[in-house]
N, C-alpha and C. Protein backbone atom coordinates (compact mmCIF):
# COMPACT_ATOMS: atom_id res chain seq x y z
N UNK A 1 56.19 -22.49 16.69
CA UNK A 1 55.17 -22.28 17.69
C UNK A 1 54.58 -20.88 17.51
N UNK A 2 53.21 -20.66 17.47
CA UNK A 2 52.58 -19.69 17.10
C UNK A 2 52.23 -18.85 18.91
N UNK A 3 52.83 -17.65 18.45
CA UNK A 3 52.90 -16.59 19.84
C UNK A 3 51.27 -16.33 19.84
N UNK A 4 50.14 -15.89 21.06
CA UNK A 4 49.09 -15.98 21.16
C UNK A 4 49.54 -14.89 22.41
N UNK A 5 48.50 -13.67 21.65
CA UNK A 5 48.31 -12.15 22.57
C UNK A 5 46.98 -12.08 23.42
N UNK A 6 47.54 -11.92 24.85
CA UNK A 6 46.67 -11.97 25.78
C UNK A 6 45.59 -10.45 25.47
N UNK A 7 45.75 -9.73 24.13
CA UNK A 7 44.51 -8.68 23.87
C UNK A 7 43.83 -9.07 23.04
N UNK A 8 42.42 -8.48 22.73
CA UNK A 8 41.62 -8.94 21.96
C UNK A 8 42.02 -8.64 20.87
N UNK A 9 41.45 -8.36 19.67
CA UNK A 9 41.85 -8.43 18.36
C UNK A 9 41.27 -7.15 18.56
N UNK A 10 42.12 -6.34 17.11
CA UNK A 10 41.71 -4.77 17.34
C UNK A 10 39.79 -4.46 16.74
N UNK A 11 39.68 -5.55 16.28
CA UNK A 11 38.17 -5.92 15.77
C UNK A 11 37.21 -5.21 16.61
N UNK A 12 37.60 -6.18 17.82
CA UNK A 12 36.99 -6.15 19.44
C UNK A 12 37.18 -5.24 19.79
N UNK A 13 38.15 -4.30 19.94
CA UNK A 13 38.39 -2.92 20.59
C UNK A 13 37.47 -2.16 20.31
N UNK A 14 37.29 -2.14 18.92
CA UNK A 14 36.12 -1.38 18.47
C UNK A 14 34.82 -0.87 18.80
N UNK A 15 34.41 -2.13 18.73
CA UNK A 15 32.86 -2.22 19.25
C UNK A 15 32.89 -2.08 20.55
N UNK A 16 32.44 -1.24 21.67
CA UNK A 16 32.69 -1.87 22.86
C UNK A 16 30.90 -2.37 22.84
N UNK A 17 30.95 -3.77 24.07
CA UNK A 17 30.50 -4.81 24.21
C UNK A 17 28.87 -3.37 24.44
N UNK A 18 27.71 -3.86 24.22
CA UNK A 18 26.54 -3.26 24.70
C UNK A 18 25.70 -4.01 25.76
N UNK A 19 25.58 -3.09 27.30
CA UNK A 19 25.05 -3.31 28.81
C UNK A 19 23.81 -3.71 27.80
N UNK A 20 23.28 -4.81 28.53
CA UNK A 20 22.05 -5.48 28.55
C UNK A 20 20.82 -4.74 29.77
N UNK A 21 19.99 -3.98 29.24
CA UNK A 21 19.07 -3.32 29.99
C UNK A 21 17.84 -4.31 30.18
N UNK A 22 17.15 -3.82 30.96
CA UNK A 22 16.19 -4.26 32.06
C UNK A 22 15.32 -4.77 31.22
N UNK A 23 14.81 -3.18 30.53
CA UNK A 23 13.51 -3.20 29.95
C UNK A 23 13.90 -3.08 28.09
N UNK A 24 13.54 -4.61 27.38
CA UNK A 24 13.92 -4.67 26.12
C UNK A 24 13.58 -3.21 25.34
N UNK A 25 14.51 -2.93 24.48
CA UNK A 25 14.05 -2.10 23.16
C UNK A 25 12.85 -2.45 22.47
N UNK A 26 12.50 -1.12 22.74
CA UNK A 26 10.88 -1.08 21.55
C UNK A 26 11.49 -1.46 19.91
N UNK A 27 10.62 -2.40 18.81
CA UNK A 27 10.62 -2.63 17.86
C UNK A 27 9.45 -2.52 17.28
N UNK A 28 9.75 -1.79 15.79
CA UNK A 28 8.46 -2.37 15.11
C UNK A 28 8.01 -3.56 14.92
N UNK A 29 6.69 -3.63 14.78
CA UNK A 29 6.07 -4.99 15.03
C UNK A 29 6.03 -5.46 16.38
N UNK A 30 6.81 -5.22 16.99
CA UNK A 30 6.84 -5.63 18.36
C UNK A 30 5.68 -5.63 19.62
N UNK A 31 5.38 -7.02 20.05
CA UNK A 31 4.18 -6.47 21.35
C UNK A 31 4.88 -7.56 22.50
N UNK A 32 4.63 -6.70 23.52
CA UNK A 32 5.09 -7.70 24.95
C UNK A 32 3.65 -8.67 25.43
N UNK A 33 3.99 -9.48 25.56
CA UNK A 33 3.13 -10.60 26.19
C UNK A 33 3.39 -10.69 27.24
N UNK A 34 2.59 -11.67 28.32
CA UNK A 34 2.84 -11.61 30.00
C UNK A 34 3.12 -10.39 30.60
N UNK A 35 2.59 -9.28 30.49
CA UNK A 35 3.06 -7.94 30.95
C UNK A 35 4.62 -7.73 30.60
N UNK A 36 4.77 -7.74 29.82
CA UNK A 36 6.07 -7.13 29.09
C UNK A 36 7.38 -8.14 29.67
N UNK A 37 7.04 -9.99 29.93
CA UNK A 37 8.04 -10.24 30.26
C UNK A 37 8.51 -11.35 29.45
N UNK A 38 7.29 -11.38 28.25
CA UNK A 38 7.92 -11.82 27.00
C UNK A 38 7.53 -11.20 25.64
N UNK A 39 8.47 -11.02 24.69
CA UNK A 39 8.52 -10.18 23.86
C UNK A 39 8.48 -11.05 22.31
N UNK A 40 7.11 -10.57 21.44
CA UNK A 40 6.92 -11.02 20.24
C UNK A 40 7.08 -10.46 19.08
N UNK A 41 7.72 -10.55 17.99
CA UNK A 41 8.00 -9.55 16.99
C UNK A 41 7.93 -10.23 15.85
N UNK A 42 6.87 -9.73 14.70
CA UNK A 42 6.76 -9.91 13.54
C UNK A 42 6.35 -8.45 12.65
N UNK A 43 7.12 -9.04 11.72
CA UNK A 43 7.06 -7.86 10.91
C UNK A 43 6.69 -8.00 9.22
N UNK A 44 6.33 -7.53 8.22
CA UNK A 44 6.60 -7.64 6.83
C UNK A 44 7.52 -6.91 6.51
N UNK A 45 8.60 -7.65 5.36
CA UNK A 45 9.43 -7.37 4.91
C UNK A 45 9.34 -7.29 3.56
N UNK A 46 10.03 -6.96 2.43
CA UNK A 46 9.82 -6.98 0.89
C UNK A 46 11.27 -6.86 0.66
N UNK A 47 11.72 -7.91 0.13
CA UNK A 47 13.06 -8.14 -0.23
C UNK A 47 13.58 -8.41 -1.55
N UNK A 48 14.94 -7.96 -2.19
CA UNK A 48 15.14 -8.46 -3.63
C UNK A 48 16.63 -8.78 -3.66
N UNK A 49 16.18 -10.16 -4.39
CA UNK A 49 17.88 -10.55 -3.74
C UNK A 49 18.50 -10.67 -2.37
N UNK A 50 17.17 -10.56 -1.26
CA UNK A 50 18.22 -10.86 -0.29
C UNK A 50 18.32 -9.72 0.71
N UNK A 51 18.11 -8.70 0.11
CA UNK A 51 18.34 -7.39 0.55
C UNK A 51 17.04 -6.69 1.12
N UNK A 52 16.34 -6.61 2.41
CA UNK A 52 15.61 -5.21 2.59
C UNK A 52 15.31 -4.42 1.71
N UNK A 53 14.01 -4.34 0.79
CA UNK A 53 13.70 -2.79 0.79
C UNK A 53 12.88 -2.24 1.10
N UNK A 54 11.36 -2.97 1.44
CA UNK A 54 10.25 -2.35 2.45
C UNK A 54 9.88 -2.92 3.73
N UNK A 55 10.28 -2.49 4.70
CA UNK A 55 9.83 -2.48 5.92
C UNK A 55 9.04 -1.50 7.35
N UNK A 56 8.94 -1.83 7.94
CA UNK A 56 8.65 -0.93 8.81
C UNK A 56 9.72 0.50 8.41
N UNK A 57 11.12 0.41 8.67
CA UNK A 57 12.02 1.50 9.11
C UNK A 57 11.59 2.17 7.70
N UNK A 58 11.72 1.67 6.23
CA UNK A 58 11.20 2.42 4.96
C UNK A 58 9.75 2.99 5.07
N UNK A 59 9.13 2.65 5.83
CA UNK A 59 7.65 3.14 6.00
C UNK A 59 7.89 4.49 6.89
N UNK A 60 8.73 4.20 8.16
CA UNK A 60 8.90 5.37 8.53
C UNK A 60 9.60 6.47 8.13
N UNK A 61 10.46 6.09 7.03
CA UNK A 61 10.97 7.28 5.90
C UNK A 61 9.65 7.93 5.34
N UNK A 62 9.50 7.04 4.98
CA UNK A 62 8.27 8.16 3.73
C UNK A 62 7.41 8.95 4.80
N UNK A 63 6.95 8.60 6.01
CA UNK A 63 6.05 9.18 6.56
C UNK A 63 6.58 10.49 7.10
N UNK A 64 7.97 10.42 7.61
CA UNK A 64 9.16 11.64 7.47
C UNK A 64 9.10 12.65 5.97
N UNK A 65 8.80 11.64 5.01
CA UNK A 65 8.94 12.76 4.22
C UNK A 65 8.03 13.75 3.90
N UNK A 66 6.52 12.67 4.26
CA UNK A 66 5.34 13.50 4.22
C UNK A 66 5.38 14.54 5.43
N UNK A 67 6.00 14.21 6.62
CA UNK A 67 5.98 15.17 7.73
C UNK A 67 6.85 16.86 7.25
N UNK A 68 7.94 16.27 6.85
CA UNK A 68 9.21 17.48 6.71
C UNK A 68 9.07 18.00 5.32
N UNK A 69 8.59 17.49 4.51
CA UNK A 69 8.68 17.92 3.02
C UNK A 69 9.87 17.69 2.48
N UNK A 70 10.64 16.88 2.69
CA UNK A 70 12.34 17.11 2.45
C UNK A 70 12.48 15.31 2.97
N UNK A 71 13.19 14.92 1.32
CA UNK A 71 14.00 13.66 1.89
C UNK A 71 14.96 13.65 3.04
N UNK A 72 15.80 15.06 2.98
CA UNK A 72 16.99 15.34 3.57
C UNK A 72 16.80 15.12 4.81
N UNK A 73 15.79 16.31 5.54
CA UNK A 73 15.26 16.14 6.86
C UNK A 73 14.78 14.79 7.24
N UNK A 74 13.94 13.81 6.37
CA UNK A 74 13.71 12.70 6.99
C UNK A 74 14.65 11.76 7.18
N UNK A 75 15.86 11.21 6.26
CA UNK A 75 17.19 11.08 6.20
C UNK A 75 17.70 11.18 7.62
N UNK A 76 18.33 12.56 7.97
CA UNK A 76 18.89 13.29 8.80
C UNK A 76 18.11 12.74 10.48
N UNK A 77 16.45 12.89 10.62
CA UNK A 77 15.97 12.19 11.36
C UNK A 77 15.86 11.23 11.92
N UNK A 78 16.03 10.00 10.81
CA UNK A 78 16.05 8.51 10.56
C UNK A 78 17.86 8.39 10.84
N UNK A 79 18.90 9.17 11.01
CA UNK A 79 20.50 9.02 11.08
C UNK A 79 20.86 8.27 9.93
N UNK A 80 20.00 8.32 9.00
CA UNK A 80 20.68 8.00 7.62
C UNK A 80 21.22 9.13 6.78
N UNK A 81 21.96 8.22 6.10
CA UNK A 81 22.99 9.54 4.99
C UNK A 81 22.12 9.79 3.83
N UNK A 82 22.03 11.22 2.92
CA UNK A 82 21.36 11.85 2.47
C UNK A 82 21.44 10.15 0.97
N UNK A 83 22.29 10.15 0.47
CA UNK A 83 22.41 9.51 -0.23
C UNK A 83 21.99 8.13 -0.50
N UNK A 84 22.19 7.25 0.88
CA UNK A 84 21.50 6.22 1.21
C UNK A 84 20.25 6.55 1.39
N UNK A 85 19.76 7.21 1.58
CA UNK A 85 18.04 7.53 1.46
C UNK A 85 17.51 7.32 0.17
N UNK A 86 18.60 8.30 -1.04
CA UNK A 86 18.15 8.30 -2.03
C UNK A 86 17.89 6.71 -2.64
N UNK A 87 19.14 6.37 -2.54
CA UNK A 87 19.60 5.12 -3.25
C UNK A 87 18.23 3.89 -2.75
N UNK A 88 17.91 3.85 -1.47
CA UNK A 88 16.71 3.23 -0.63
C UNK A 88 15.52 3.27 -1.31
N UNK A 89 15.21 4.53 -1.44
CA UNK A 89 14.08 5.16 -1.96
C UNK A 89 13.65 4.90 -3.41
N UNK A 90 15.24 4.67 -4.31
CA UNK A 90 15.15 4.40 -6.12
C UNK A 90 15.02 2.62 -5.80
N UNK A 91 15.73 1.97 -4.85
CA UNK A 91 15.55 0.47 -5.20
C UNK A 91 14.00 0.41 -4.71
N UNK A 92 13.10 1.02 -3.87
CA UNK A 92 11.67 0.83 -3.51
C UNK A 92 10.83 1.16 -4.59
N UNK A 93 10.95 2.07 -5.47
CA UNK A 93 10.45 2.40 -6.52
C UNK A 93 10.71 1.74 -7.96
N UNK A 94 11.85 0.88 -8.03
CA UNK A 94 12.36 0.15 -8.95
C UNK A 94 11.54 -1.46 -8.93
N UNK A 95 11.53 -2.00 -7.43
CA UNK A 95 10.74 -2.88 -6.84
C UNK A 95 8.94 -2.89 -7.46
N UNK A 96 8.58 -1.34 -6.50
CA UNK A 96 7.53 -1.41 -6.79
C UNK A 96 6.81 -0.74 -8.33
N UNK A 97 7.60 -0.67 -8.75
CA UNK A 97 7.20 -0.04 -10.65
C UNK A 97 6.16 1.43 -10.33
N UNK A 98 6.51 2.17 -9.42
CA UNK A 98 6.00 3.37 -9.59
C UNK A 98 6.83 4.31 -8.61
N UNK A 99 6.42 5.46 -9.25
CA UNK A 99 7.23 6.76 -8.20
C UNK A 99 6.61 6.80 -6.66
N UNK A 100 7.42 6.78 -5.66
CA UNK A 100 6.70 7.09 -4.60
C UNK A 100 6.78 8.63 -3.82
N UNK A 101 7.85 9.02 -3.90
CA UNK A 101 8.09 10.53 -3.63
C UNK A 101 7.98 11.09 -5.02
N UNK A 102 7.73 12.63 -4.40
CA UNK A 102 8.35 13.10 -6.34
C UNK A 102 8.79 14.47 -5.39
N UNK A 103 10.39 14.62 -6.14
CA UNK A 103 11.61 15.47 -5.30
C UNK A 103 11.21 16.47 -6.67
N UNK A 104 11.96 17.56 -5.72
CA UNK A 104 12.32 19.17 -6.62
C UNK A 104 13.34 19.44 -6.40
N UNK A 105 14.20 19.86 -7.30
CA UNK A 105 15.65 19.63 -7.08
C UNK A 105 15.46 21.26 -6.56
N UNK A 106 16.93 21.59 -5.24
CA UNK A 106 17.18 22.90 -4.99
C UNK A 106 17.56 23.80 -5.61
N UNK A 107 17.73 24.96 -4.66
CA UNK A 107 17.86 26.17 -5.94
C UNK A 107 17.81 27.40 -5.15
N UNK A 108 17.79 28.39 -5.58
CA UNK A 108 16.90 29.97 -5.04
C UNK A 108 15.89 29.56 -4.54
N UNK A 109 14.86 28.62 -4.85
CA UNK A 109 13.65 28.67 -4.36
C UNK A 109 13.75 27.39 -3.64
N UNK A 110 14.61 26.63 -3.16
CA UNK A 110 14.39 25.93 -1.96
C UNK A 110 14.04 24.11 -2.76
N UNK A 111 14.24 23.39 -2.69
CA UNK A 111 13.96 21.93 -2.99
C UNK A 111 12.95 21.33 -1.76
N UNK A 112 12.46 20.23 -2.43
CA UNK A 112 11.36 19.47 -1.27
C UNK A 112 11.32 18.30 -1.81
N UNK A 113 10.18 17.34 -1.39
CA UNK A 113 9.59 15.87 -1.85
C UNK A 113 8.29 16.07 -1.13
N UNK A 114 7.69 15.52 -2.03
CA UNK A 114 6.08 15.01 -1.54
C UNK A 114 6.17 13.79 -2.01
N UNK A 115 5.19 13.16 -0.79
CA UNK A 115 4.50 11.37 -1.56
C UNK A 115 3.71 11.87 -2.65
N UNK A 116 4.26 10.92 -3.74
CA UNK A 116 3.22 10.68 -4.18
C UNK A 116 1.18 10.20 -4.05
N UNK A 117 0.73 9.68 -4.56
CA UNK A 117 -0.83 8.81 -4.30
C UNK A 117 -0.35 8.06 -4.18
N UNK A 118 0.74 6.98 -4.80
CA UNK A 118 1.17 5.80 -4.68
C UNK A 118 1.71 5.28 -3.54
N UNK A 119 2.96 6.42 -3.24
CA UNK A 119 3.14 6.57 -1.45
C UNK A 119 2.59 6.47 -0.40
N UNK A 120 1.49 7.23 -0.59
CA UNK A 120 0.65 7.32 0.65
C UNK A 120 -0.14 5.73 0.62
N UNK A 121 -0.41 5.12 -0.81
CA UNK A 121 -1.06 3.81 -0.98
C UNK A 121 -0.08 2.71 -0.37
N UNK A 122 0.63 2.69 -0.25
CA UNK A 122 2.31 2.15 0.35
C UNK A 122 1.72 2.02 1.45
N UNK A 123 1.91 3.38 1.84
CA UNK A 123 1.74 3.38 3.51
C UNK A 123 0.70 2.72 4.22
N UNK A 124 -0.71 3.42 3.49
CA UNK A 124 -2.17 2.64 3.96
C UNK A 124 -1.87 0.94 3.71
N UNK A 125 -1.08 0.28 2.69
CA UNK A 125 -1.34 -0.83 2.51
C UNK A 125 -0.37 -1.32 3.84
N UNK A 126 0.87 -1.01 3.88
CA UNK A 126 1.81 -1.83 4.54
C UNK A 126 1.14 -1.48 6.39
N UNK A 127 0.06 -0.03 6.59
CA UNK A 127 -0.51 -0.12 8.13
C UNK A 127 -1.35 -1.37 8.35
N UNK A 128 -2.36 -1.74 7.29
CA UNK A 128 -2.71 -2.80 6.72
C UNK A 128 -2.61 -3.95 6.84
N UNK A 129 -1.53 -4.08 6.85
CA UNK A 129 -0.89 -5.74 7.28
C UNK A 129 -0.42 -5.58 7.84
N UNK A 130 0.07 -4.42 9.18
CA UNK A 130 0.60 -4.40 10.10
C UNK A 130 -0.47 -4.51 11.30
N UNK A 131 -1.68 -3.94 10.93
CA UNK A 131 -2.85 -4.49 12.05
C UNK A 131 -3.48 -6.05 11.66
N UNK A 132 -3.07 -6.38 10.69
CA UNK A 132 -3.54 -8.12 10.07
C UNK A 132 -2.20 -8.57 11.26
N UNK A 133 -0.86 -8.27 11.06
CA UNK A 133 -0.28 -9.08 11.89
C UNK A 133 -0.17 -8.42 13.11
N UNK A 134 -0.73 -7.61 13.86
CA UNK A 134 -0.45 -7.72 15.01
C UNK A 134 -1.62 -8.29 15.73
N UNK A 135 -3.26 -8.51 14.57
CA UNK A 135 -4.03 -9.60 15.40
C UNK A 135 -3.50 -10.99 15.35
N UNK A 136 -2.42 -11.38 14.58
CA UNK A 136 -2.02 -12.82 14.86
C UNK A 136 -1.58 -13.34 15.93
N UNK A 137 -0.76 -12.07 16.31
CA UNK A 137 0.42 -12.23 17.48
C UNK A 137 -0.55 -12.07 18.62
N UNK A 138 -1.86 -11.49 18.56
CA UNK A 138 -2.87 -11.40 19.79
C UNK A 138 -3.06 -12.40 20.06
N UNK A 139 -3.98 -13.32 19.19
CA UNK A 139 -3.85 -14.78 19.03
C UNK A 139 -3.16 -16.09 18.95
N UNK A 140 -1.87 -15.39 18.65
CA UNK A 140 -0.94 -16.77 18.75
C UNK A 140 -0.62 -16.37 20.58
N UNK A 141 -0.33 -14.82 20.95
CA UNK A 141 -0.52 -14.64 22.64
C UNK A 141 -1.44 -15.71 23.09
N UNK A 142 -2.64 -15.88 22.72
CA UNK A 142 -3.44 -16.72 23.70
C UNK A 142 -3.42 -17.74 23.38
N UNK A 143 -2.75 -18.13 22.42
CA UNK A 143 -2.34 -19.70 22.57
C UNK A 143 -1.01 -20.30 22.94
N UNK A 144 -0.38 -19.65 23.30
CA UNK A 144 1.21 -19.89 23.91
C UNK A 144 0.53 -19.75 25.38
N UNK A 145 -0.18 -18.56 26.02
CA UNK A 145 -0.77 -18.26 27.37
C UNK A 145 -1.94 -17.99 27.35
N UNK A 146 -2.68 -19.55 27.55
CA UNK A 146 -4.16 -19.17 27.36
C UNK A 146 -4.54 -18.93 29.06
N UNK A 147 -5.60 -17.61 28.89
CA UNK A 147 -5.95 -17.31 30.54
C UNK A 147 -6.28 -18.40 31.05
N UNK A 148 -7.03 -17.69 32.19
CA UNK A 148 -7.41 -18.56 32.83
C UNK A 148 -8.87 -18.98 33.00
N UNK A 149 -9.23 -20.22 32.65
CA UNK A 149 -10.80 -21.09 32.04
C UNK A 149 -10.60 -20.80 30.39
N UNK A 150 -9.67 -20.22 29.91
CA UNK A 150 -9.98 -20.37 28.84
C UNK A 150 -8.77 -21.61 27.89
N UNK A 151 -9.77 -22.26 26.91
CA UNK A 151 -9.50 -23.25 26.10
C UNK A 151 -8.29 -23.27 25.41
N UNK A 152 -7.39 -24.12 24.93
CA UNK A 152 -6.30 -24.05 23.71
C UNK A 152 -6.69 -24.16 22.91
């Protein structure tokens, strides 16, 4: 007969459970419909194998990097590890067959990153289809809740 412990598994201890708030978390892509009491989210993704590598949250790296001059700082901003940035940053550039930052290694005189043209073309493209899809979601809004006199 198998003994069965009235505690959770130390799995569970771990995590403790997360309070469900009022007002949902903001997401990229994200727009509230019905005055914020239903919530729509689409996004573009660029995946290989399965795996994330351009999305919104990678868009907001690079734009960190153009802000800070420094992978590190945008990293550090974003609560990612210096390394996982890097590693992020070589599979996006491996993906997309061109450099998107270009780093200076440190020293006496201090290290940085700038976008590249290609980077910043990243960025303009992926804002791009982020205003293409957030007129969908305007429109698919008024067809899930079409006002009122107006048609399906």
């Amino acid at each position: 007969m198998r003994k069965t412990s009235s505690r959770a598994s130390p799995r569970a201890e771990r995590r403790p459970r997360r309070a469900r708030s009022a007002a949902p978390r903001a997401c990229a892509g994200g727009v509230s419909w019905r005055r914020g009491r239903v919530h729509a989210r689409a996004v573009l993704l660029l995946t290989e194998n399965g795996d994330k590598v351009i999305g919104p949250r990678f868009i907001r790296l690079l734009r960190l990097i153009d802000e800070h001059g420094s992978l590190r700082a945008a990293a550090r901003e974003l609560g990612l590890g210096y390394r996982h940035a890097i590693a992020w940053l070589q599979r996006a550039e491996a993906l997309l067959e061109h450099t998107l930052v270009a780093r200076r290694a440190g020293g006496p005189a201090g290290g940085g990153a700038a976008l590249t043209t290609r980077g910043r073309a990243v960025i303009d493209a992926y804002d791009a289809a982020a205003a293409e899809i957030a007129n969908v979601l305007e429109r698919t809004e008024r067809s899930f809740f079409p006002r009122r006199g107006e048609r399906r």
